[in-house]
Protein backbone atom coordinates (compact mmCIF):
# COMPACT_ATOMS: atom_id res chain seq x y z
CA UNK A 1 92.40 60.51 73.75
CA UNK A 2 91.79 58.48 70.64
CA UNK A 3 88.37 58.45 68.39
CA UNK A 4 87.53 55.05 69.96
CA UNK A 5 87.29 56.41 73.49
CA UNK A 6 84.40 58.75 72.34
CA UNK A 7 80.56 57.57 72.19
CA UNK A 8 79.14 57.55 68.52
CA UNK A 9 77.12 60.04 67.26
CA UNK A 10 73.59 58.72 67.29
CA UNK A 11 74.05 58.24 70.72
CA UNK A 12 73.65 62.13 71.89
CA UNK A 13 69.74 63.29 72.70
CA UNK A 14 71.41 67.05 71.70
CA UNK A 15 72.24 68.76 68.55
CA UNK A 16 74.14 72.15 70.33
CA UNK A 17 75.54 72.45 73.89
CA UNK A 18 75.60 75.71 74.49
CA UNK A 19 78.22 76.21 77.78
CA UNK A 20 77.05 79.34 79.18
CA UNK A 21 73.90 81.14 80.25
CA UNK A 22 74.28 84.88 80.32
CA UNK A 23 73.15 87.59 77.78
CA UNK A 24 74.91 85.47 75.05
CA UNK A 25 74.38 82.20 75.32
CA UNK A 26 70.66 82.43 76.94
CA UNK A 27 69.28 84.27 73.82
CA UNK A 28 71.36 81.81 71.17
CA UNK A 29 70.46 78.77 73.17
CA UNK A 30 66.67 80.15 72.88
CA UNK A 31 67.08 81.14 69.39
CA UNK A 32 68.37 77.27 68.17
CA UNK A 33 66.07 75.79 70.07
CA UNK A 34 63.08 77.62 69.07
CA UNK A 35 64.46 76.73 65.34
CA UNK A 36 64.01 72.91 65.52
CA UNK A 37 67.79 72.34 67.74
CA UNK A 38 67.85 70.23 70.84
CA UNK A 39 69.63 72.40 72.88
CA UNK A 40 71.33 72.00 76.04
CA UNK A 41 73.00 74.97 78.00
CA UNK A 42 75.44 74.60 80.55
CA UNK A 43 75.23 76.77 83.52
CA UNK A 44 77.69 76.40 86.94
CA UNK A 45 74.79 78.49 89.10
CA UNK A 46 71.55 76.40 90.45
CA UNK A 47 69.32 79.21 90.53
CA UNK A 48 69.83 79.44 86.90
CA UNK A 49 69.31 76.02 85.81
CA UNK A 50 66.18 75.86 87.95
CA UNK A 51 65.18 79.32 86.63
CA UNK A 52 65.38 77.70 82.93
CA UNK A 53 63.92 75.09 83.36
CA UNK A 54 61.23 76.44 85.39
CA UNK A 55 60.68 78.43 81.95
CA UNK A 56 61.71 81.31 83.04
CA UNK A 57 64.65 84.09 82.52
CA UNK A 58 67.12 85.53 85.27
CA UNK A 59 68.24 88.48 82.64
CA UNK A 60 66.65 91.22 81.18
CA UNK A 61 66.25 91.03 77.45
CA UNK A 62 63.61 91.94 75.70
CA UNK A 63 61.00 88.93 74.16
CA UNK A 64 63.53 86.26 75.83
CA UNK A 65 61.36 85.23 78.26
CA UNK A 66 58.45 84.40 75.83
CA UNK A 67 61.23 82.18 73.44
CA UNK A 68 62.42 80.14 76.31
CA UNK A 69 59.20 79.49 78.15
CA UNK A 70 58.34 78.13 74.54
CA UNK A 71 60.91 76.08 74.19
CA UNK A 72 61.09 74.81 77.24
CA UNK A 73 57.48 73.71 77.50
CA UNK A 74 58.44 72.22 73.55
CA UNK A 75 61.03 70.12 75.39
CA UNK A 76 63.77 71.57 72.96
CA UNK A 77 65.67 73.58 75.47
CA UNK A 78 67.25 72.24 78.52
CA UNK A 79 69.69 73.62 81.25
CA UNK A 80 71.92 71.18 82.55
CA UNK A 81 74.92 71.51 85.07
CA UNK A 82 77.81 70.23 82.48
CA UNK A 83 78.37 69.07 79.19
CA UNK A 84 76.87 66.43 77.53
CA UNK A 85 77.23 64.99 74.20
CA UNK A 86 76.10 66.74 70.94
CA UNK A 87 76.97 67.52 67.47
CA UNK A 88 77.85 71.50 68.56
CA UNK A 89 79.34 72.94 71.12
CA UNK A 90 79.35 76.82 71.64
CA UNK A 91 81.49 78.41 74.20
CA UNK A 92 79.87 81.49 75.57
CA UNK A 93 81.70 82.29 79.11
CA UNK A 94 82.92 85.38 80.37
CA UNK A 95 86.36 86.66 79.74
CA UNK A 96 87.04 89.64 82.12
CA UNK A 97 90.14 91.16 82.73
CA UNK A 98 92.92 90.90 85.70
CA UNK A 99 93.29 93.71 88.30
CA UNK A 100 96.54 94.94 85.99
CA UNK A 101 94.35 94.41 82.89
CA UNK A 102 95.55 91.01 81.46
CA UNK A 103 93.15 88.80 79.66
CA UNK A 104 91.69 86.23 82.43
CA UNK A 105 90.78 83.31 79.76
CA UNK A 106 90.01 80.66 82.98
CA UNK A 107 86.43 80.27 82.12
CA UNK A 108 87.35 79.40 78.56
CA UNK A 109 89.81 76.94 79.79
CA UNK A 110 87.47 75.37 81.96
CA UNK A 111 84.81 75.20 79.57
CA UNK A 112 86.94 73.29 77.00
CA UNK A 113 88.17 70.69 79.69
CA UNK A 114 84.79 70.23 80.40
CA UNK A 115 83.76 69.21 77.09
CA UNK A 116 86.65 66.76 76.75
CA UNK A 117 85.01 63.60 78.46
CA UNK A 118 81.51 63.74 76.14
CA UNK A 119 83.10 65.04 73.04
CA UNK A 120 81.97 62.41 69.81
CA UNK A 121 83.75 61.82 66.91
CA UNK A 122 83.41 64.91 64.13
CA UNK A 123 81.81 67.35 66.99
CA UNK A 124 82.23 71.13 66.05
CA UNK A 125 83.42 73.47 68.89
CA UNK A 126 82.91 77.35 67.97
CA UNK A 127 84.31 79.47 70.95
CA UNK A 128 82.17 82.87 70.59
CA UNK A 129 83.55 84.54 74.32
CA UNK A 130 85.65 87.42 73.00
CA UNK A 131 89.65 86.50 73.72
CA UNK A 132 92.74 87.96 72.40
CA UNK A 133 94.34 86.25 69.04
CA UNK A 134 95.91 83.01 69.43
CA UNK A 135 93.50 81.56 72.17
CA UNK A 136 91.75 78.92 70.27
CA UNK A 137 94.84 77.96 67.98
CA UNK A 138 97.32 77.75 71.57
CA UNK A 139 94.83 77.04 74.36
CA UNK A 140 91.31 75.33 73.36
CA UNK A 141 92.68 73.11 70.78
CA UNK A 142 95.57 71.62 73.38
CA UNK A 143 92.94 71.15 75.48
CA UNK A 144 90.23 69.26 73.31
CA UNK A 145 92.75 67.84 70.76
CA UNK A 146 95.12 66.42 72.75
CA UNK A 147 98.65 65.53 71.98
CA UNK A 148 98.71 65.41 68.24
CA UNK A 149 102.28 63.05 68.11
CA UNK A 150 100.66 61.11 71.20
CA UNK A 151 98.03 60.19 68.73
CA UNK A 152 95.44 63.31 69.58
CA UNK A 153 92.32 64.18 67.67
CA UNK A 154 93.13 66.53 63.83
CA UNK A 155 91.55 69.17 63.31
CA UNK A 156 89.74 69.34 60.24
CA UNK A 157 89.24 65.63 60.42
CA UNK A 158 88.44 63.77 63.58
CA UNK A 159 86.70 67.44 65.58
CA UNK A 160 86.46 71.23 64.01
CA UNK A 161 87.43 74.09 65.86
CA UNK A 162 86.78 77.34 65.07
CA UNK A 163 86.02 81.34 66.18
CA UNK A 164 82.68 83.17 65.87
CA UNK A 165 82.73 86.22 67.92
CA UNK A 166 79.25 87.48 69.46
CA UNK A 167 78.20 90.47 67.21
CA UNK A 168 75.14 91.44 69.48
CA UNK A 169 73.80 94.48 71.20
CA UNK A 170 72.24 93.97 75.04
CA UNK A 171 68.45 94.71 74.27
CA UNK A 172 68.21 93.59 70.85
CA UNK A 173 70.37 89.93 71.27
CA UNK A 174 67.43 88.14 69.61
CA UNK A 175 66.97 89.99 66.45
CA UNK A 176 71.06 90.67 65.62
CA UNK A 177 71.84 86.81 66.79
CA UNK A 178 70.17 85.86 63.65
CA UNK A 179 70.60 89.04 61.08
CA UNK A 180 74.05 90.14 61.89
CA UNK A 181 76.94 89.44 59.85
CA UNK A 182 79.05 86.77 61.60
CA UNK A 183 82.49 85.95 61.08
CA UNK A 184 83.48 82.56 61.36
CA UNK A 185 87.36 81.77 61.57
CA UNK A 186 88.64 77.79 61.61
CA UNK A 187 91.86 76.20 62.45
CA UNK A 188 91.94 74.49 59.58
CA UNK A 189 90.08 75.69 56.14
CA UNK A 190 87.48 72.65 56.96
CA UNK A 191 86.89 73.91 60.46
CA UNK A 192 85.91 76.77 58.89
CA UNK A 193 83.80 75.84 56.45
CA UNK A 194 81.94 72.94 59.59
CA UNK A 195 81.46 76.38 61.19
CA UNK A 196 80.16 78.49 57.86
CA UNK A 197 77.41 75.98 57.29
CA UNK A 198 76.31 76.03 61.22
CA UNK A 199 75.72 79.40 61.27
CA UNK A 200 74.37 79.72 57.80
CA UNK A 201 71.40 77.29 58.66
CA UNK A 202 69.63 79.69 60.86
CA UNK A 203 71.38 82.94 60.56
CA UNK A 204 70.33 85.95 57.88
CA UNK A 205 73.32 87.75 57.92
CA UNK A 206 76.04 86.93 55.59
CA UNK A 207 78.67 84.73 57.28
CA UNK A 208 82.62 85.93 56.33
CA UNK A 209 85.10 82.86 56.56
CA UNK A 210 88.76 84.28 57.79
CA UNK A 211 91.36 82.42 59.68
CA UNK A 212 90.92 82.08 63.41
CA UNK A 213 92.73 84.47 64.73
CA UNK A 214 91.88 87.54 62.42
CA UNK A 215 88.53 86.76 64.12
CA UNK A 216 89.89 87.03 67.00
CA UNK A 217 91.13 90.22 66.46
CA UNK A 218 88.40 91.41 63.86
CA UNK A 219 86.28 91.64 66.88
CA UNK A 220 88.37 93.57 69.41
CA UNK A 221 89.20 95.73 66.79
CA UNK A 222 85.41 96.64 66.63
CA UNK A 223 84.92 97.45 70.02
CA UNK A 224 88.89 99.12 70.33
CA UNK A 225 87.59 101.62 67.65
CA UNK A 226 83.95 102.29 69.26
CA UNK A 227 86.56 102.70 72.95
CA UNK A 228 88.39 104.84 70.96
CA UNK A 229 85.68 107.10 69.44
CA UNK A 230 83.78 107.57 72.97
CA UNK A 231 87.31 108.68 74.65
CA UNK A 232 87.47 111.50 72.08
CA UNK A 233 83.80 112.79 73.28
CA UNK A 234 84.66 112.53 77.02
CA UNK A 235 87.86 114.09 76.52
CA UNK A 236 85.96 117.04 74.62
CA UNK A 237 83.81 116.99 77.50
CA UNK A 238 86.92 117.43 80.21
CA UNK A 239 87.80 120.36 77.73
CA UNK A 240 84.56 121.72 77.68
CA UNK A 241 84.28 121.70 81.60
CA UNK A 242 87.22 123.46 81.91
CA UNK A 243 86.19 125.81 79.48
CA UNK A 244 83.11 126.55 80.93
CA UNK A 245 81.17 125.49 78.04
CA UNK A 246 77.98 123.44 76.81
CA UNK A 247 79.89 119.98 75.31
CA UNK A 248 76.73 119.01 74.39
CA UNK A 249 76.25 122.91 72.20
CA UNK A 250 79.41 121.82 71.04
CA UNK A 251 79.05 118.79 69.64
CA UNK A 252 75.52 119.55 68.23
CA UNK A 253 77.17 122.03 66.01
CA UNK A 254 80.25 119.70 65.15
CA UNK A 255 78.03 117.27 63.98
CA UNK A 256 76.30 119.40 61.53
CA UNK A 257 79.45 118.97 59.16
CA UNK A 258 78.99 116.00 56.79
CA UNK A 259 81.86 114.04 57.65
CA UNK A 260 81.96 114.65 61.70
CA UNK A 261 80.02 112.37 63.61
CA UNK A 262 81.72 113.06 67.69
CA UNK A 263 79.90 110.59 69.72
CA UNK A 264 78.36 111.23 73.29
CA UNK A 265 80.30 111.32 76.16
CA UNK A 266 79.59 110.11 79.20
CA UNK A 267 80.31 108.97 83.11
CA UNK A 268 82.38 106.04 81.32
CA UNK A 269 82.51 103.00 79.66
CA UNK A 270 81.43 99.90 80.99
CA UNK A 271 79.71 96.51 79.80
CA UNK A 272 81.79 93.26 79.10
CA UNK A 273 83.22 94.01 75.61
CA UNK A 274 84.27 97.98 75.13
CA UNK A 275 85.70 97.97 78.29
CA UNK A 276 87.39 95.05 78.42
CA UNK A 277 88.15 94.30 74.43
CA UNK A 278 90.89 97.18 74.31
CA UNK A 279 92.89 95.38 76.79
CA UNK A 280 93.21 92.21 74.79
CA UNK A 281 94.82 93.82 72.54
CA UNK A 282 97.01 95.96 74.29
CA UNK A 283 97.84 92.88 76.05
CA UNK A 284 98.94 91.10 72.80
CA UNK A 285 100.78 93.98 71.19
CA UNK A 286 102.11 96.47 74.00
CA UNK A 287 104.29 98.45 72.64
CA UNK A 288 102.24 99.17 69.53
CA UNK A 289 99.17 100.30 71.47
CA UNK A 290 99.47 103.39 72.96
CA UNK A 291 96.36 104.77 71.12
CA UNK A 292 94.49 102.23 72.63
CA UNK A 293 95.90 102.70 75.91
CA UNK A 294 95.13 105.82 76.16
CA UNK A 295 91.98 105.91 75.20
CA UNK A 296 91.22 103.63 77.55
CA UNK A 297 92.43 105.68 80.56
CA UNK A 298 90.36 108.46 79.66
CA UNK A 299 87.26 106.75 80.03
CA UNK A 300 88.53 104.82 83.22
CA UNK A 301 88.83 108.46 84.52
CA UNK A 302 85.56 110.00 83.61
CA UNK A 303 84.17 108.29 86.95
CA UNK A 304 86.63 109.97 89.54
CA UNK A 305 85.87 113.03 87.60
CA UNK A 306 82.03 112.99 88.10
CA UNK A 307 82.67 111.80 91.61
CA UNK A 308 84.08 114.97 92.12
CA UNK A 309 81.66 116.99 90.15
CA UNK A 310 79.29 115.96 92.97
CA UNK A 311 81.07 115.80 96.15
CA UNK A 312 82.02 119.81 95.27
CA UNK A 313 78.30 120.25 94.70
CA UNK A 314 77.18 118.32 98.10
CA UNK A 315 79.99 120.35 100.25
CA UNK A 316 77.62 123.66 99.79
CA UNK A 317 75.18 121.61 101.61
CA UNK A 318 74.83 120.11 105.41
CA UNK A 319 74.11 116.05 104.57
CA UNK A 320 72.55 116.27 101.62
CA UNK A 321 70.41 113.46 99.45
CA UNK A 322 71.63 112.38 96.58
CA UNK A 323 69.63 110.47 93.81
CA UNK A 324 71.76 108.43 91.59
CA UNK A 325 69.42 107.90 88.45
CA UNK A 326 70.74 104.78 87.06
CA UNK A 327 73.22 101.88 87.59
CA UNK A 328 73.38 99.61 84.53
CA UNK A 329 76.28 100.25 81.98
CA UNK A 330 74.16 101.21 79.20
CA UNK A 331 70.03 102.47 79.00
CA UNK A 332 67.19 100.01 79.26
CA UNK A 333 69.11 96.54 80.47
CA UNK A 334 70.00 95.30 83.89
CA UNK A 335 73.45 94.56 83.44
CA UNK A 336 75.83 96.18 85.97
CA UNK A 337 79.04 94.63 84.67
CA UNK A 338 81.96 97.28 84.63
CA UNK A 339 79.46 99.50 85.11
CA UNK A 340 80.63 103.16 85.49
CA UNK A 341 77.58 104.12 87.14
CA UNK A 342 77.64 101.44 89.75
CA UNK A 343 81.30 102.53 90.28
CA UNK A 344 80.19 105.85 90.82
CA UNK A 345 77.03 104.98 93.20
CA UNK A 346 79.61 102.78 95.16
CA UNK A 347 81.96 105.37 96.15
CA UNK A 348 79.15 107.66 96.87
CA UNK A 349 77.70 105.70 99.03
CA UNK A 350 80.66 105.37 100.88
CA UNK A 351 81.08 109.06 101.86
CA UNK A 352 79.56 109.68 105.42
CA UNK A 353 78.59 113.23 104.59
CA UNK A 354 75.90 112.47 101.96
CA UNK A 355 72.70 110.09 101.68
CA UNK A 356 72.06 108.15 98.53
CA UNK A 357 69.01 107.18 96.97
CA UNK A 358 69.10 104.95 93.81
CA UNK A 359 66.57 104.64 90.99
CA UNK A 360 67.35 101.56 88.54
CA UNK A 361 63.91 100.39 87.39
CA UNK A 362 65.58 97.24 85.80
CA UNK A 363 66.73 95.85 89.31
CA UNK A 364 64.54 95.02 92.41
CA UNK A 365 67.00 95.00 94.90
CA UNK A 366 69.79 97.38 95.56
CA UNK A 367 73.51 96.25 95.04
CA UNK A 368 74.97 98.23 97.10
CA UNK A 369 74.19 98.39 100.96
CA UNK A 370 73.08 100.81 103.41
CA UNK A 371 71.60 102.64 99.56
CA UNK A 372 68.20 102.13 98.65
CA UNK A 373 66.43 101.24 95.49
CA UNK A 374 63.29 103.94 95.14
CA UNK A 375 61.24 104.76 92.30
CA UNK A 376 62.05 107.77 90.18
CA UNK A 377 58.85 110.17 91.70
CA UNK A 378 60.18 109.57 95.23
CA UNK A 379 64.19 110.04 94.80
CA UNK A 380 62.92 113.49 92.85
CA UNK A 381 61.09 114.47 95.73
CA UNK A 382 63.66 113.70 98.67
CA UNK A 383 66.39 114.53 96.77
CA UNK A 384 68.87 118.40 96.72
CA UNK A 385 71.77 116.53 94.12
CA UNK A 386 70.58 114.48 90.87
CA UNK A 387 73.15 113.05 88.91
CA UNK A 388 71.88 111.18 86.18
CA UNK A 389 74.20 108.51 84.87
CA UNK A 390 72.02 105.80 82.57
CA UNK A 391 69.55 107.65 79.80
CA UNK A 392 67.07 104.89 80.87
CA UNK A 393 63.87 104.96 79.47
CA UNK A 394 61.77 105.82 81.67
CA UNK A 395 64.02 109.07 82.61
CA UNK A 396 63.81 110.59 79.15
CA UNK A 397 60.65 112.47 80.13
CA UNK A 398 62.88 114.45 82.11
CA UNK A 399 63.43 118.15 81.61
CA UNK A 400 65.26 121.16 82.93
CA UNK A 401 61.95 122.39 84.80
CA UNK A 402 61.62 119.97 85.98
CA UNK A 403 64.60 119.41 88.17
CA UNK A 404 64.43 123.36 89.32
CA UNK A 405 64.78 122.84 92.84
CA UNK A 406 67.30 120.17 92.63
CA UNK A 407 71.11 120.61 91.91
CA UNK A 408 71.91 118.23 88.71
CA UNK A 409 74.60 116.57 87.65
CA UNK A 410 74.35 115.08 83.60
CA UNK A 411 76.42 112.69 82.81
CA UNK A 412 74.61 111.83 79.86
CA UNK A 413 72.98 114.67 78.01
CA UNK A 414 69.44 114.00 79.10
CA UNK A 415 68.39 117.69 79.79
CA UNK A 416 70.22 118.53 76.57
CA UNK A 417 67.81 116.20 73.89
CA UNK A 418 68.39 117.82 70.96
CA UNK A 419 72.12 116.60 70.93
């Protein structure tokens, strides 16, 4: 590929190409467009595109709806089924983890080969997926450069590369995409500064310039640590359990010291970065991980461990119903990915001595079949086991009395508010 294969500038109808449409790249597609960008984001799934375009959102975020039917109907945001040429291209595709938990970085590589036939001369391509370090220095820039010595594009010069890790919470996307601090790592020291001054133009938070991959690795560090800190509160809870004490009592009072802060424990961790985001890095660094490592397998085993919490409960009883309050991987979104309490649900539902009821009032249909999806009021009623497993909203009304017919399982401190 050589600069005079590539259409000119002028000739793109886009300014950012966002390839991507989940809880990323949805709300920062919205956010640029809604800010004077033409925007186009890529999605592989019809239903999406049409949903988009329709004006519409297939997520649950709060206030995204109302940005992108405005944008849409202002003709500055449009979902299209692959690349096309513009001046920015952001990279916002999954990057889960193998079955033996190796980075699976096939959606990245896709996305940058699908950029290669409408890339322009001096385009900037900012990969924000979350990968392990190295990735955009040894697999995107092959990919979009070409061969350098067979007369590829430079970085720094004819196309600018560089890393800017999503920073955002599910449920507040819009607000931290433009007020958190982003970091903004370049291949070259004019990739990074390309990068700097894209983000700068419409973000409030300050923007850090580092090399490419100590982004890379900034950000798994941030979510290794929060991995980290939850596995200490679940394993305080295994203590605690086989104790026979309140973890919850327990960490109350720990927390009353000035320079203790234990975290909550719960029936995991799930979502697509704390789960996954250790892993990276054990994955890059093995055998200087084991901290890591095993905080990870603690919270991959606080599932089996509630599992059995219930099944021991539901043997004192002839068939009993249980309701499973919550299925999302964190309160007030819909997103079940590595979800602990979906995990849970699953193999509950699977046991031939026990009915299942599920209450998730951010889905209307149930994922799992042969389970179905009631509203809180009704599971309560039918129910003899409640094991609550999201601190939704709409369950923090919730108290001791008034469960006192019903056996309950906790998994997340909801009868114990004070904590």
């Amino acid at each position: 590929m050589t600069l005079s294969t590539l259409p000119a500038p002028e000739t793109s109808p886009f300014d950012v190409c966002v390839l991507g449409l989940g809880y990323v790249g949805l709300p920062t597609a919205a956010v640029l467009a809604t800010r004077g960008q033409r925007v186009a984001g890529v999605d592989l799934r019809r239903d999406i595109l049409d949903t988009i375009n329709a004006g519409r959102i297939h997520i649950v975020e709060p206030e995204l709806d109302a940005l992108v039917r405005a944008a849409v109907a202002a003709g500055t945001l449009r979902a299209v089924p692959a690349p096309v040429p513009a001046r920015t291209y952001l990279i916002c595709v999954p990057t889960p983890i193998t079955a033996d938990h190796r980075p699976d970085l096939s959606f990245v590589e896709a996305a940058a080969r699908a950029i290669v036939p409408v890339l322009e001369p001096g385009a900037l391509i900012v990969l924000e997926s979350t990968v392990p370090p190295g990735t955009l220095r040894d697999l995107v820039a092959p990919i979009v450069c070409g061969n350098l010595q067979g007369g590829g594009l430079v970085p720094g010069r004819d196309i600018f590369l560089a890393h800017a890790p999503e920073r955002v919470l599910p449920g507040a996307v819009l607000r931290e995409v433009v007020e958190n601090e982003r970091l903004v790592g370049g291949l070259t020291d004019a990739c990074t500064a390309r990068c700097a001054e894209f983000y700068e133009a419409f973000a409030r938070g300050q923007v850090h310039r580092c090399s490419a991959e100590v982004a890379e690795l900034t950000k798994l560090a941030e979510n290794a640590f929060r991995d980290t800190n939850v596995a200490f509160a679940n394993e305080l809870a295994n203590v605690c359990a086989h104790l026979g004490l309140d973890v919850w009592e327990v960490i109350r009072l720990a927390n009353r010291h000035p320079r203790v802060q234990i975290l909550r424990p719960g029936p995991g961790v799930g979502g697509h970065c704390i789960a996954v985001d250790p892993w990276f890095i054990a994955a890059s660094a093995p055998q200087h991980t084991a901290l890591i490592q095993a905080a990870r397998r603690v919270n991959d085993e606080r599932p089996a461990r509630v599992i059995a919490q219930v099944r021991a409960l539901a043997a004192r009883l002839r068939k009993p119903k249980v309701a499973c309050l919550g299925l999302a991987y964190k309160p007030d979104i819909d997103d079940l990915r590595e979800s602990p309490a979906l995990h849970i649900a699953r193999a509950l539902a699977a046991d031939p001595d026990l009915e299942l009821l599920l209450v998730e009032p951010h889905l209307h249909t149930s994922p799992i079949a042969g389970a179905p999806l009631v509203p809180l009021a009704e599971a309560l009623a039918a129910a003899d086991i409640v094991v609550v497993l999201v601190a939704h909203r709409q369950f923090r009304h919730l108290r001791p009395d008034h469960l006192l017919r019903l056996m309950v399982v906790d998994t997340v401190g909801l009868m114990n508010q004070r904590t």
